[in-house]
PDB file of N, CA and C in Angstrom:
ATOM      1  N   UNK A   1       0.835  -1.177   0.000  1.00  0.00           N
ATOM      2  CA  UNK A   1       0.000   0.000   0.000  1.00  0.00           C
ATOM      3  C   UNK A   1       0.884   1.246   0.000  1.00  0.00           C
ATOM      4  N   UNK A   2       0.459   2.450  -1.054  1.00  0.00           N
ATOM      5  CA  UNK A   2       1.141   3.150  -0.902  1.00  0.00           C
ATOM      6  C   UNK A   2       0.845   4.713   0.257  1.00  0.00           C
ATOM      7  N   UNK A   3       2.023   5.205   0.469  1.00  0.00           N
ATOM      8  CA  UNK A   3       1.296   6.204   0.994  1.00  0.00           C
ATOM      9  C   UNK A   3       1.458   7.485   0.442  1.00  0.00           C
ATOM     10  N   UNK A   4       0.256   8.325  -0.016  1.00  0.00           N
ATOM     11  CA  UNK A   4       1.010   9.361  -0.410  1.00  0.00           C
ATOM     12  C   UNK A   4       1.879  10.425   0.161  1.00  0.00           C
ATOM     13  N   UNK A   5       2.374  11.291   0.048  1.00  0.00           N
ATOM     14  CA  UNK A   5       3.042  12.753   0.810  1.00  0.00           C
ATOM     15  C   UNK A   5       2.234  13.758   0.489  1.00  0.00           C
ATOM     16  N   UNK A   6       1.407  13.994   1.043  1.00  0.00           N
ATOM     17  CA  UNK A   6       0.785  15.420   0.432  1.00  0.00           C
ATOM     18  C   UNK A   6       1.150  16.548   1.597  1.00  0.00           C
ATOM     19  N   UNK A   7       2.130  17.374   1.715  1.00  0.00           N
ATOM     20  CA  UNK A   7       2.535  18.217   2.287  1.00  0.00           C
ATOM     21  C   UNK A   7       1.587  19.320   2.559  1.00  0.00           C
ATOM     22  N   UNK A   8       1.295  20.231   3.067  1.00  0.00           N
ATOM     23  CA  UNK A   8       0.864  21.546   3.179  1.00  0.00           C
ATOM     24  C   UNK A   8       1.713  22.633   2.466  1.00  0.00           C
ATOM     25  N   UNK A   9       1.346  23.308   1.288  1.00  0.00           N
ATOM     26  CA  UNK A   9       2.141  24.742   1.160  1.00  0.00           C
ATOM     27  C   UNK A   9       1.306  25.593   1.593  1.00  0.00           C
ATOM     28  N   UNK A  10       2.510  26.536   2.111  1.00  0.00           N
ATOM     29  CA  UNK A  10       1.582  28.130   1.864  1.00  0.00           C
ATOM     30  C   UNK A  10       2.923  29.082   2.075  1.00  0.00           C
ATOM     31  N   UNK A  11       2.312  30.432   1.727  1.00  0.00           N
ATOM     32  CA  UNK A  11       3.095  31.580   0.967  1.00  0.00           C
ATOM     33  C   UNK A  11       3.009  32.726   2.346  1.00  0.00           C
ATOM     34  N   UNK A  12       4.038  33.145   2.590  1.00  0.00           N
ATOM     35  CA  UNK A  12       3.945  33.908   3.342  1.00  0.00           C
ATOM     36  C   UNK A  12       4.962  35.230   3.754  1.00  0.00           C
ATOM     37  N   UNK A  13       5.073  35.768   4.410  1.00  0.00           N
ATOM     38  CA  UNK A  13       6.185  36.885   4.806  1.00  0.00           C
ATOM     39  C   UNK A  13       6.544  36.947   5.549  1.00  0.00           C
ATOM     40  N   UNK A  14       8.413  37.281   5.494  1.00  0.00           N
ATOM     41  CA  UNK A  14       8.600  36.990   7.150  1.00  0.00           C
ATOM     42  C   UNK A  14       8.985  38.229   7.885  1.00  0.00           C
ATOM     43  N   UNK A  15       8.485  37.843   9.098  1.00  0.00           N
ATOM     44  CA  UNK A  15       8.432  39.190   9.773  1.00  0.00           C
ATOM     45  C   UNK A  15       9.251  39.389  11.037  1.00  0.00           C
ATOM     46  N   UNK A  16      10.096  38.510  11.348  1.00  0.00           N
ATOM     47  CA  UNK A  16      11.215  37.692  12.384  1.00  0.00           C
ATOM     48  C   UNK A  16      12.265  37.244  12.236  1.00  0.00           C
ATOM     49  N   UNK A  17      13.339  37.661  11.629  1.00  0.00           N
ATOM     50  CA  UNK A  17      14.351  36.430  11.841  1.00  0.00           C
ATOM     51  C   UNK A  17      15.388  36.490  12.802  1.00  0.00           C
ATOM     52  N   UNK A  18      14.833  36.664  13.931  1.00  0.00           N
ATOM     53  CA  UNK A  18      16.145  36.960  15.293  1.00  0.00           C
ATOM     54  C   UNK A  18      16.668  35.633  16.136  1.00  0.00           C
ATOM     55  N   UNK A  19      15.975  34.746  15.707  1.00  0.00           N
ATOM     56  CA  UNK A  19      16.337  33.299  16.185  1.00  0.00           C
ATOM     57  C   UNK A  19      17.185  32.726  15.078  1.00  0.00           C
ATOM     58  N   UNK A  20      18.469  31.764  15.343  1.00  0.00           N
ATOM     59  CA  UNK A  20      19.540  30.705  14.641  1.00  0.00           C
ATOM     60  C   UNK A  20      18.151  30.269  13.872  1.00  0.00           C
ATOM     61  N   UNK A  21      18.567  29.863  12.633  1.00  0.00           N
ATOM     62  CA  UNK A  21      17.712  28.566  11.892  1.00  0.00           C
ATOM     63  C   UNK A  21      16.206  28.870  11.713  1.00  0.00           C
ATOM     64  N   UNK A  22      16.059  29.867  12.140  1.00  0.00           N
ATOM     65  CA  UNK A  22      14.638  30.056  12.339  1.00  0.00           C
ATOM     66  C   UNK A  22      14.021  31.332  11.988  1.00  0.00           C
ATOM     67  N   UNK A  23      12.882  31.291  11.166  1.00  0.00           N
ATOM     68  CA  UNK A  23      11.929  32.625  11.064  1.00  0.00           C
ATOM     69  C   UNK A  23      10.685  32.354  11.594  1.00  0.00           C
ATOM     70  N   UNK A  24      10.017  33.498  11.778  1.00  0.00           N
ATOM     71  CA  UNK A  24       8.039  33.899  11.999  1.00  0.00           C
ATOM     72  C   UNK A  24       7.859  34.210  10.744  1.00  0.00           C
ATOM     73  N   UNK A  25       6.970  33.482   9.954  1.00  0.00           N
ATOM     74  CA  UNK A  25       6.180  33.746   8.666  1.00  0.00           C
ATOM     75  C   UNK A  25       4.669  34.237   9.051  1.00  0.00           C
ATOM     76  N   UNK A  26       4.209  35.364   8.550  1.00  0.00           N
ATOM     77  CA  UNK A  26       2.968  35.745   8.951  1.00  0.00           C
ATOM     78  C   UNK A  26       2.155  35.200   7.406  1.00  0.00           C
ATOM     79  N   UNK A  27       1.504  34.301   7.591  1.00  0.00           N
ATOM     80  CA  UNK A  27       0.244  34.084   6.500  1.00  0.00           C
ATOM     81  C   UNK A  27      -0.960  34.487   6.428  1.00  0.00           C
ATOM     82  N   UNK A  28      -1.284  34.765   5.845  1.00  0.00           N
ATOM     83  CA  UNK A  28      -2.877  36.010   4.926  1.00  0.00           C
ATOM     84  C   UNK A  28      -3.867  34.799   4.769  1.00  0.00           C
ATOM     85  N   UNK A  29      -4.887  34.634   5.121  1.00  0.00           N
ATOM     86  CA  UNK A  29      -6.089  34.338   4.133  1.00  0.00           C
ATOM     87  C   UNK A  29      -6.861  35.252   4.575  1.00  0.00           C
ATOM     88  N   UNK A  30      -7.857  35.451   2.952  1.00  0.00           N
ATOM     89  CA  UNK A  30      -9.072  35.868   3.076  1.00  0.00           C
ATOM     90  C   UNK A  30     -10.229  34.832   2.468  1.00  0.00           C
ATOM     91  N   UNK A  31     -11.054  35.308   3.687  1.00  0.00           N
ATOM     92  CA  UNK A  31     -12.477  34.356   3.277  1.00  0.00           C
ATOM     93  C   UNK A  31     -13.748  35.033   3.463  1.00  0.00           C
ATOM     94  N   UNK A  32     -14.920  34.621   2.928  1.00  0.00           N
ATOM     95  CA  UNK A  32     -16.559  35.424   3.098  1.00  0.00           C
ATOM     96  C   UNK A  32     -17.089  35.036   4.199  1.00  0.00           C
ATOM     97  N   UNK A  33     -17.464  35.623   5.048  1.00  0.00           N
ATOM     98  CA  UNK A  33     -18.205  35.479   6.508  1.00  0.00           C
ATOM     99  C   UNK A  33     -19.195  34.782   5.868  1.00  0.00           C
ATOM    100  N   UNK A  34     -19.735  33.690   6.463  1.00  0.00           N
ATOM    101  CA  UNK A  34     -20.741  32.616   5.848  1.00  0.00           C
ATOM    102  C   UNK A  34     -22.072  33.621   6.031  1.00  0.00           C
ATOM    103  N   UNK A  35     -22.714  34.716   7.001  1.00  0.00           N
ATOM    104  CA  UNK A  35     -23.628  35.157   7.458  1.00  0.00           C
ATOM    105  C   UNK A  35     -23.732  36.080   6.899  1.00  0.00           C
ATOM    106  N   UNK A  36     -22.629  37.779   6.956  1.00  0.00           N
ATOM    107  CA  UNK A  36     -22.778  38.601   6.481  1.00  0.00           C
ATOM    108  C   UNK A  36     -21.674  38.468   5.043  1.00  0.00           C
ATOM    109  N   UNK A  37     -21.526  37.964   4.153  1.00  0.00           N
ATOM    110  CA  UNK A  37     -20.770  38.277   3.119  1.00  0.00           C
ATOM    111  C   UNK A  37     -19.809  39.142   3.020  1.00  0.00           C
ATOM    112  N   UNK A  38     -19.182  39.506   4.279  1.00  0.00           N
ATOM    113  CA  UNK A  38     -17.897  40.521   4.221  1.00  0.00           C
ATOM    114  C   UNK A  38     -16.590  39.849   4.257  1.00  0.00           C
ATOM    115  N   UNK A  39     -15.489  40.120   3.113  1.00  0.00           N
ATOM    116  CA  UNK A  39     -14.466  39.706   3.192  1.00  0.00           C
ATOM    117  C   UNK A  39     -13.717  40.095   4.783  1.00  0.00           C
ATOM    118  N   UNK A  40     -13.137  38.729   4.955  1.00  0.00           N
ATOM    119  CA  UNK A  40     -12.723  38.942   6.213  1.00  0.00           C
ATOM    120  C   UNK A  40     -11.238  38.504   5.828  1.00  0.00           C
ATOM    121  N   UNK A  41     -10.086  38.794   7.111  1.00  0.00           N
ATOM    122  CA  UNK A  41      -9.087  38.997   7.040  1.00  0.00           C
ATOM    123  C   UNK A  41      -8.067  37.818   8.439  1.00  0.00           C
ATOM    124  N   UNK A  42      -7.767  36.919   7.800  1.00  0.00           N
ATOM    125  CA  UNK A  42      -6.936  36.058   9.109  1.00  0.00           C
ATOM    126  C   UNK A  42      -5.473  36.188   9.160  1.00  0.00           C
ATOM    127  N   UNK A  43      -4.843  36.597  10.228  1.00  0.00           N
ATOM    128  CA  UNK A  43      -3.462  36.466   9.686  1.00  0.00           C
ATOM    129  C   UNK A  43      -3.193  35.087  10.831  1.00  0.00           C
ATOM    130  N   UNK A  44      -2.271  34.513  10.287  1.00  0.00           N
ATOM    131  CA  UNK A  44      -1.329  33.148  11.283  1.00  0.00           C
ATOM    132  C   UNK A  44      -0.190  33.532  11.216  1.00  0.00           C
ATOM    133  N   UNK A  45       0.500  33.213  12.182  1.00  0.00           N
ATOM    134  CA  UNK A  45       2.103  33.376  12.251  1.00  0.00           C
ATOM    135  C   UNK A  45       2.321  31.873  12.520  1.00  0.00           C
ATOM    136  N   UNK A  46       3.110  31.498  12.146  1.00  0.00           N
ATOM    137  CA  UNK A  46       4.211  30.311  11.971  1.00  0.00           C
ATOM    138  C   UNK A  46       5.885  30.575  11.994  1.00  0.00           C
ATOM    139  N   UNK A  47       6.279  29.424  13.112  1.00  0.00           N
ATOM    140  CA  UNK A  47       7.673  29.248  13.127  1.00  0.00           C
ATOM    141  C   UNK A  47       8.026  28.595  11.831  1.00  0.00           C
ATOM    142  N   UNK A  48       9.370  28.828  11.107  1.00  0.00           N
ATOM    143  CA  UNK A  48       9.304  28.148   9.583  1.00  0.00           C
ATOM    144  C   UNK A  48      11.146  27.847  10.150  1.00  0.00           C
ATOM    145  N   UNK A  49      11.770  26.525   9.727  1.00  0.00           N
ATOM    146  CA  UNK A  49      13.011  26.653   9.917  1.00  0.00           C
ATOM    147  C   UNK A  49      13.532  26.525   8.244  1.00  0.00           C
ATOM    148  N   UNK A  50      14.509  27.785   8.817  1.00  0.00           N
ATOM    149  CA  UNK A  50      15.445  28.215   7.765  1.00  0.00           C
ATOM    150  C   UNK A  50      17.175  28.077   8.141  1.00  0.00           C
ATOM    151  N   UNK A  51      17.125  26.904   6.827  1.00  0.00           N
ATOM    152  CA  UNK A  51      18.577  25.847   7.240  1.00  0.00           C
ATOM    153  C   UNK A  51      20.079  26.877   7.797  1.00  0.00           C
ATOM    154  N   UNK A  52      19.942  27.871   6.265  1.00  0.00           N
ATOM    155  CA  UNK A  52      21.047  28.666   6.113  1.00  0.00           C
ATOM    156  C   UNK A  52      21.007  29.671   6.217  1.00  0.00           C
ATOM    157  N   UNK A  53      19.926  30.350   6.808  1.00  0.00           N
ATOM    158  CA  UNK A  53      19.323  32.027   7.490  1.00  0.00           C
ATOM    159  C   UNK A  53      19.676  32.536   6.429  1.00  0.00           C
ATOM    160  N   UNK A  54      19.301  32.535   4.913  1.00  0.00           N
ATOM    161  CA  UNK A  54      19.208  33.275   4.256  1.00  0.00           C
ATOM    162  C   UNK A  54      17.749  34.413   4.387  1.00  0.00           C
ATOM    163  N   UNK A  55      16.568  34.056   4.448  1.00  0.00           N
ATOM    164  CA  UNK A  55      15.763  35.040   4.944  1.00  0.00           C
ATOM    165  C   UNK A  55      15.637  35.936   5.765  1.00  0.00           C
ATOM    166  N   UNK A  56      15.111  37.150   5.061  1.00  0.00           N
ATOM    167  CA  UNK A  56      15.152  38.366   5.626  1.00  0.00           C
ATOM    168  C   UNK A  56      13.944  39.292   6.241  1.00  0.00           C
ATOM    169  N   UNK A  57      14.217  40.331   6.686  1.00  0.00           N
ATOM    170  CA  UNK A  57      12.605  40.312   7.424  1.00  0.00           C
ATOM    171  C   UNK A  57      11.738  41.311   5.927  1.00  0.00           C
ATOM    172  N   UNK A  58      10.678  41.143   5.460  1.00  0.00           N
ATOM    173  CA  UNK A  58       9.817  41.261   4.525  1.00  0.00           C
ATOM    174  C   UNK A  58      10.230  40.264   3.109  1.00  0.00           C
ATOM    175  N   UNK A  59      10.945  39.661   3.544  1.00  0.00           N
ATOM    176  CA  UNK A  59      11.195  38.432   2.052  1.00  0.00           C
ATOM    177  C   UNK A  59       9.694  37.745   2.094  1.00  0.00           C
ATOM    178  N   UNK A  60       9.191  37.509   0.885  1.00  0.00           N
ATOM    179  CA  UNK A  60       7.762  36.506   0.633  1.00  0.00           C
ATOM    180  C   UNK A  60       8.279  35.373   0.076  1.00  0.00           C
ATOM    181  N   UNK A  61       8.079  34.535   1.482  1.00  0.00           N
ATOM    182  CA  UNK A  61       8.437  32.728   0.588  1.00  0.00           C
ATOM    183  C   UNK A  61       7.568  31.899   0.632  1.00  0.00           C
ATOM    184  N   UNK A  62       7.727  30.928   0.252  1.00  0.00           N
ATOM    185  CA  UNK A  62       7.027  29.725  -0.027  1.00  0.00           C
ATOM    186  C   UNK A  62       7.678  28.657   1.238  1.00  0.00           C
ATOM    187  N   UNK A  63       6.672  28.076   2.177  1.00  0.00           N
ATOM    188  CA  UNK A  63       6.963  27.151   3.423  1.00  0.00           C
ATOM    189  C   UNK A  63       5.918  25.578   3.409  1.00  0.00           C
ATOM    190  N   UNK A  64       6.507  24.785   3.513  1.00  0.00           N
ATOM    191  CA  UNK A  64       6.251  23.382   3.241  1.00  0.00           C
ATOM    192  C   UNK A  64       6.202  22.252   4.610  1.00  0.00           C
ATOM    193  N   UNK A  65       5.067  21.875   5.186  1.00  0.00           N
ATOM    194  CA  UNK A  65       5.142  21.284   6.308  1.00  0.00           C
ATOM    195  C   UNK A  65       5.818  20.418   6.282  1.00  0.00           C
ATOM    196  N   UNK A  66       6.568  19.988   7.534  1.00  0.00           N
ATOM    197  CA  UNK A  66       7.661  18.603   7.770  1.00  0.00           C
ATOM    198  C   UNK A  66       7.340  18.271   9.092  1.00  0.00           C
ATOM    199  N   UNK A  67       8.178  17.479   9.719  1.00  0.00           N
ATOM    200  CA  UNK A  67       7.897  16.283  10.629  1.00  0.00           C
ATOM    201  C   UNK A  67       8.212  17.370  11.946  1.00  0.00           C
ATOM    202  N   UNK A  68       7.708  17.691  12.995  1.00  0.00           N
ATOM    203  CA  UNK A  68       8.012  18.368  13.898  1.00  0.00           C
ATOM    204  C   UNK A  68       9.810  18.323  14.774  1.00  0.00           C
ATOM    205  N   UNK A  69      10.194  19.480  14.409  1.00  0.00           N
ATOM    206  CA  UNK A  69      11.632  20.028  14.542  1.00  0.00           C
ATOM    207  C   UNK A  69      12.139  20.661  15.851  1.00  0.00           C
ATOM    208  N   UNK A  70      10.837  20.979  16.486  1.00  0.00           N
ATOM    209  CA  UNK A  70      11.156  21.529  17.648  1.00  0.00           C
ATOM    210  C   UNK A  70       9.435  21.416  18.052  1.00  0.00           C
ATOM    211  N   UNK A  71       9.510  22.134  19.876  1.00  0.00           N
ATOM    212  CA  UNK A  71       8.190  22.128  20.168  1.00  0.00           C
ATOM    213  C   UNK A  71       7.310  23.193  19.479  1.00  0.00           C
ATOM    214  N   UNK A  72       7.824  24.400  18.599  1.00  0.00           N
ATOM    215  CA  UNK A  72       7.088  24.749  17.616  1.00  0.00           C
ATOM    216  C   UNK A  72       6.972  25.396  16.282  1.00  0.00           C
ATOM    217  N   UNK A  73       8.113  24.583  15.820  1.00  0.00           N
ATOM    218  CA  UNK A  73       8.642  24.437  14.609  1.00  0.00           C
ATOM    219  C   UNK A  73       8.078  23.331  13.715  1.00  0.00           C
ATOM    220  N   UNK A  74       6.821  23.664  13.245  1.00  0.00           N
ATOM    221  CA  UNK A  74       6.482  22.129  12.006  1.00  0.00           C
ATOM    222  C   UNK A  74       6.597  22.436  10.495  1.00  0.00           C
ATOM    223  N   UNK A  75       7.216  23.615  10.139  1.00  0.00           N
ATOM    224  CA  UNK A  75       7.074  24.056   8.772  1.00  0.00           C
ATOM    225  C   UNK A  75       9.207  24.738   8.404  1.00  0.00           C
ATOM    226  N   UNK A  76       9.152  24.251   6.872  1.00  0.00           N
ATOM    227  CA  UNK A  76      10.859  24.586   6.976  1.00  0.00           C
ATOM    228  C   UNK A  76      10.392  25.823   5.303  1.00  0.00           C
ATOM    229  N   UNK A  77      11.392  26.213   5.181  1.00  0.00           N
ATOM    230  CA  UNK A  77      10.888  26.925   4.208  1.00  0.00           C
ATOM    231  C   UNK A  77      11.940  26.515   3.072  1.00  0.00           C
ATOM    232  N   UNK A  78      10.964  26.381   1.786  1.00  0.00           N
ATOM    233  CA  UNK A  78      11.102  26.000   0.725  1.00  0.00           C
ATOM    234  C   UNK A  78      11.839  26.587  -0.314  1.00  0.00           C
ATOM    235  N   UNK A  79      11.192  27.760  -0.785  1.00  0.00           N
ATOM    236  CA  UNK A  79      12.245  29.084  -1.511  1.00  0.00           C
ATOM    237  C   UNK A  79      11.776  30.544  -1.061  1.00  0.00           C
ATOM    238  N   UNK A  80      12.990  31.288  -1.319  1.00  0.00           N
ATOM    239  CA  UNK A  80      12.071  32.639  -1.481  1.00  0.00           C
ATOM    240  C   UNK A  80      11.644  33.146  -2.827  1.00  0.00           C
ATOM    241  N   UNK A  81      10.581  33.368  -2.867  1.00  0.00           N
ATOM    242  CA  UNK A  81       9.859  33.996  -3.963  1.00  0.00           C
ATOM    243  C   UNK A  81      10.079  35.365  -4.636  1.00  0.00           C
ATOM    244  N   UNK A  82      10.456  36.311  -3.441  1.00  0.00           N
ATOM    245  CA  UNK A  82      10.694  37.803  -3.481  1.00  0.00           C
ATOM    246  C   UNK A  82      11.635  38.140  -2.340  1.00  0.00           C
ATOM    247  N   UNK A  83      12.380  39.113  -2.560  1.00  0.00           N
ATOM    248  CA  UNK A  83      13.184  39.242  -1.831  1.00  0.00           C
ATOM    249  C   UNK A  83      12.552  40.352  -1.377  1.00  0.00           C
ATOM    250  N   UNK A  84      13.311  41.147  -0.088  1.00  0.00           N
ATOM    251  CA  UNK A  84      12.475  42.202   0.704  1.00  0.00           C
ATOM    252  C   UNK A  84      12.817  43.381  -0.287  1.00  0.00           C
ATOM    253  N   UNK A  85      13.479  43.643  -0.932  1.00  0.00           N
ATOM    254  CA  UNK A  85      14.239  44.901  -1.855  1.00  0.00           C
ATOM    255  C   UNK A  85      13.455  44.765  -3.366  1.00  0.00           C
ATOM    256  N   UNK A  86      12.517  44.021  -3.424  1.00  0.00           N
ATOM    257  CA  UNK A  86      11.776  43.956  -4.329  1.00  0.00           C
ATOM    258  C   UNK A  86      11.643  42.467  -5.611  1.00  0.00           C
ATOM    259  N   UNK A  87      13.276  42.632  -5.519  1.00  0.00           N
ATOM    260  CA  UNK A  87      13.705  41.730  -6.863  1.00  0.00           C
ATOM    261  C   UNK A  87      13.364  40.434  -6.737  1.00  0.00           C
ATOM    262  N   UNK A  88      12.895  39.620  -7.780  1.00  0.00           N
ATOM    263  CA  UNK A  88      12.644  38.369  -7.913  1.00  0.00           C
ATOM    264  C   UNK A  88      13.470  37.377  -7.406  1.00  0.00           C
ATOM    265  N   UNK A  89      13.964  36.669  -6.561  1.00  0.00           N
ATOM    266  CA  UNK A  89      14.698  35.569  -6.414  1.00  0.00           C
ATOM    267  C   UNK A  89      14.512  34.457  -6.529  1.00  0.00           C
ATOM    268  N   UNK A  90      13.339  34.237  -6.043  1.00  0.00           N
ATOM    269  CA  UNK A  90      13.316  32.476  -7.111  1.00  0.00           C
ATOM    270  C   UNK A  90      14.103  31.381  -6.064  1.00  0.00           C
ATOM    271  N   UNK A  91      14.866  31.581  -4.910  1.00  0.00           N
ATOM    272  CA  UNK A  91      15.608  30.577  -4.583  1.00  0.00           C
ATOM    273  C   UNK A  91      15.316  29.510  -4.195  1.00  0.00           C
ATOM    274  N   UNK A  92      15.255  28.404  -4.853  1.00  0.00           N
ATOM    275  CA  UNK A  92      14.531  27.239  -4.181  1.00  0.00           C
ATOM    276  C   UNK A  92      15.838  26.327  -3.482  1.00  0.00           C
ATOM    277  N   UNK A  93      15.266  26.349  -1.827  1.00  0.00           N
ATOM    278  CA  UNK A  93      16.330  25.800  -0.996  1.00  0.00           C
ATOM    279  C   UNK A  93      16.229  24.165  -1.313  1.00  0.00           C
ATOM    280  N   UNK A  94      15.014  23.873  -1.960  1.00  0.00           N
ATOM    281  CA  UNK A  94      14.589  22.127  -1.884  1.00  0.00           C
ATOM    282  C   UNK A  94      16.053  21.330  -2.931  1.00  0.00           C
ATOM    283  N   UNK A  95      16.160  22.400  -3.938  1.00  0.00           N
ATOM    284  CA  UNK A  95      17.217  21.798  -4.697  1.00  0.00           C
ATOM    285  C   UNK A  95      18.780  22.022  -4.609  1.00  0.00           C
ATOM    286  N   UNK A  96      18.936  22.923  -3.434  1.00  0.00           N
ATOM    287  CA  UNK A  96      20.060  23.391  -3.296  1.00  0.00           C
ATOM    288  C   UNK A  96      20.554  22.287  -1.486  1.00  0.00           C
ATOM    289  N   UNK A  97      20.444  21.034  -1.238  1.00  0.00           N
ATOM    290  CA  UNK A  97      20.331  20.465  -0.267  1.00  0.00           C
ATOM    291  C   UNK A  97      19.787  20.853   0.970  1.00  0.00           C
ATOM    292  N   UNK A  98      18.935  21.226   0.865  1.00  0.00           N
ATOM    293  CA  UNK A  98      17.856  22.071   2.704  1.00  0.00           C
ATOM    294  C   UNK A  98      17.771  20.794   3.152  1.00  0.00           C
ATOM    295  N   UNK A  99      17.184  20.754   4.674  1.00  0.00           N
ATOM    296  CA  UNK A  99      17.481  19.864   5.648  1.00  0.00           C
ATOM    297  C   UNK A  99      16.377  18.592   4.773  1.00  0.00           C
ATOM    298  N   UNK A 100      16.282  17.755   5.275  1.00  0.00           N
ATOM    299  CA  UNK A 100      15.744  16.764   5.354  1.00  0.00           C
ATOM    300  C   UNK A 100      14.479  16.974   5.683  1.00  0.00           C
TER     301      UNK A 100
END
């Protein structure tokens, strides 16, 4: 039997990086109040570990759930998408050896 991997992504910004190995990613959804139809606004913060502290505080990356790393660390981050200075970076840590 197989099993699949279906990971969690999501996209976010980081707004922390004062800890070794580690950022706060703040994530956005918006959704319609089931009652009154007003877009509503959630933010989450998440611990995300970042192997080689390349992230910076307003970089927008992409973070991928993994096996729990610490008591609240369950997400490592994947690439950055944007860098805080605007420019495209693109860095995807998955192919450049990031942790396990």
């Amino acid at each position: 039997m197989e099993r699949q991997n279906r990971r969690k992504v999501r996209k976010g910004k980081v707004v922390s990086n004062r800890m070794k190995k580690s950022v706060v990613v703040s994530i956005e959804r918006v959704y319609q109040h089931p009652l009154y139809r007003k877009l509503v606004k959630k933010t989450s913060k998440v611990i995300a570990h970042d192997e080689e502290n390349r992230c910076r505080i307003g970089d927008l990356v992409t973070i991928i759930e993994t096996r729990p790393l610490s008591k609240q660390k369950r997400w490592r981050v994947s690439e950055i998408t944007r860098s805080a200075h605007g420019e495209p970076a693109a860095v995807s840590l998955e192919e450049e050896g990031g942790s396990p």
